[in-house]
Protein backbone atom coordinates (compact mmCIF):
# COMPACT_ATOMS: atom_id res chain seq x y z
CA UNK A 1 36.18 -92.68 126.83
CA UNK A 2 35.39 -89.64 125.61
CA UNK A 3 31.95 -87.74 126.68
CA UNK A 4 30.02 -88.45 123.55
CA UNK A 5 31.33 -92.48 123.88
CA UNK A 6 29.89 -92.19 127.41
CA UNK A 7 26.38 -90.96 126.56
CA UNK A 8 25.85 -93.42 123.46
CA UNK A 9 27.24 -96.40 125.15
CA UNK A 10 23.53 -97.61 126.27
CA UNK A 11 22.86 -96.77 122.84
CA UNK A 12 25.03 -98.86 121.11
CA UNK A 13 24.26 -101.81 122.87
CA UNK A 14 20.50 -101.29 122.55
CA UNK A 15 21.85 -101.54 118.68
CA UNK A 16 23.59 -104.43 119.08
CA UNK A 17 20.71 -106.22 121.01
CA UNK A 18 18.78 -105.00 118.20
CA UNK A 19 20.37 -107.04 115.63
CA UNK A 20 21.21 -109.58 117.43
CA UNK A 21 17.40 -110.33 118.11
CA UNK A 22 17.09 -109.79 114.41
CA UNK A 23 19.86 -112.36 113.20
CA UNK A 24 22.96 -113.93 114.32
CA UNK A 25 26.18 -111.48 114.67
CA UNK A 26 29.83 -111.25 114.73
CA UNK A 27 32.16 -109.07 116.23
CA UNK A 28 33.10 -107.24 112.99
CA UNK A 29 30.13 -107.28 111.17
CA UNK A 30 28.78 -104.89 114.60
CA UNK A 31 32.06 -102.84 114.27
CA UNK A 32 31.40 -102.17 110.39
CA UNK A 33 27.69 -101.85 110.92
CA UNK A 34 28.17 -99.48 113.92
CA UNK A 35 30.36 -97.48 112.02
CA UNK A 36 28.20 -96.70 109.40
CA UNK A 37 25.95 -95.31 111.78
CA UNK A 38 29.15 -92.69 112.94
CA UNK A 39 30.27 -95.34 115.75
CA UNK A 40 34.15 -96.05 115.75
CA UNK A 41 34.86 -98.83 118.30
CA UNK A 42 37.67 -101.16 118.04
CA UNK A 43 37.70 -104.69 118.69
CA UNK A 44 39.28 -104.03 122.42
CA UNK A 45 35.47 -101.89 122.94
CA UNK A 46 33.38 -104.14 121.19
CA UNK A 47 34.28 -107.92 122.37
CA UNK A 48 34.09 -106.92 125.97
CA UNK A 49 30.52 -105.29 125.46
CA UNK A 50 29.64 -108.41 123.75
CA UNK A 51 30.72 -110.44 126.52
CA UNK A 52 28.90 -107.96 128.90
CA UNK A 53 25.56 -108.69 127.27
CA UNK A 54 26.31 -112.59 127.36
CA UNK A 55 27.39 -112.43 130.84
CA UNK A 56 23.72 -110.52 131.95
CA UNK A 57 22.21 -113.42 129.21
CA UNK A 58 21.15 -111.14 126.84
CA UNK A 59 23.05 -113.36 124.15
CA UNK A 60 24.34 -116.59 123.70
CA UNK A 61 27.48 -117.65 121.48
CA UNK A 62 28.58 -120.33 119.89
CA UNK A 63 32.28 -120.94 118.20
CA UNK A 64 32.05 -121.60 114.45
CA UNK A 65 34.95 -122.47 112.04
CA UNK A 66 35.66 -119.49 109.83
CA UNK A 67 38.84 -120.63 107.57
CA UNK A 68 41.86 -121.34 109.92
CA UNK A 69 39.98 -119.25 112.55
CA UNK A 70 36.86 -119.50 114.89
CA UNK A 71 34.14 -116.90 115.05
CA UNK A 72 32.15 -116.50 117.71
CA UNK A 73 28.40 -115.90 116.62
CA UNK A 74 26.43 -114.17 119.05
CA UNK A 75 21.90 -114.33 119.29
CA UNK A 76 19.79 -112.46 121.33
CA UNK A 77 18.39 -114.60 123.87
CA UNK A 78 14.65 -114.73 125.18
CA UNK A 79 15.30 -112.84 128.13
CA UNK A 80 17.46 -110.56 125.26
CA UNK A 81 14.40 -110.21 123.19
CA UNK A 82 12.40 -109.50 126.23
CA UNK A 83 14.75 -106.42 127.37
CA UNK A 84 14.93 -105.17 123.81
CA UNK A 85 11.03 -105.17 123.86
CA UNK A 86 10.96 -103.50 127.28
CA UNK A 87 13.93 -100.92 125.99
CA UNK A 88 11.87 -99.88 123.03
CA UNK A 89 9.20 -98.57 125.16
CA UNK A 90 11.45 -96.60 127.09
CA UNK A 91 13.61 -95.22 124.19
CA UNK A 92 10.46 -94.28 122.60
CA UNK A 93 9.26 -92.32 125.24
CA UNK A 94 12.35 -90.53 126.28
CA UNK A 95 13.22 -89.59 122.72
CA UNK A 96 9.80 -88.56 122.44
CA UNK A 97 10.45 -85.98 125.70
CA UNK A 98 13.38 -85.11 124.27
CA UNK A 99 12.11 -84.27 120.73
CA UNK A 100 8.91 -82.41 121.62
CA UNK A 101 10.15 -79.19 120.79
């Protein structure tokens, strides 16, 4: 992971919390909207962060038919909701700090 990947990796999953709280998500509907916001992660980065933020309860899945395939569609939970409330204060006052100049 390169040192940039490193630093924005809380970010990205802020995003991702963000949108899931917002609206059920898939997988590459986050890779395609991360990207246009300059993020390039594959499927291999993405699913495993997904599952990550499941795993703590931050989202819940469920398996729906897409075609021949299943998606998995991912919501932000309550206690989700809860840390992305509790995150935005945070954010906001860091990037405040660091912005200040």
């Amino acid at each position: 992971m390169s040192d940039d990947r490193y630093l924005y990796a809380g970010l990205i999953k802020l995003h991702v919390l963000h949108h899931a709280a917002q609206g059920p998500i898939y997988g590459l509907a986050m890779i395609e909207e991360l990207a246009r916001h300059g993020y390039q992660l594959s499927a291999g980065t993405l699913y495993p962060l997904l599952h990550g933020l499941e795993e703590r309860g931050l989202l819940k899945s469920t398996a729906k038919p897409a075609g021949r395939a299943t998606r998995r569609i991912y919501r932000a939970t309550a206690a989700g909701r809860k840390a992305l409330a509790d995150a935005k204060i945070k954010v906001r006052e860091l990037f405040g700090e660091l912005f200040e100049d």
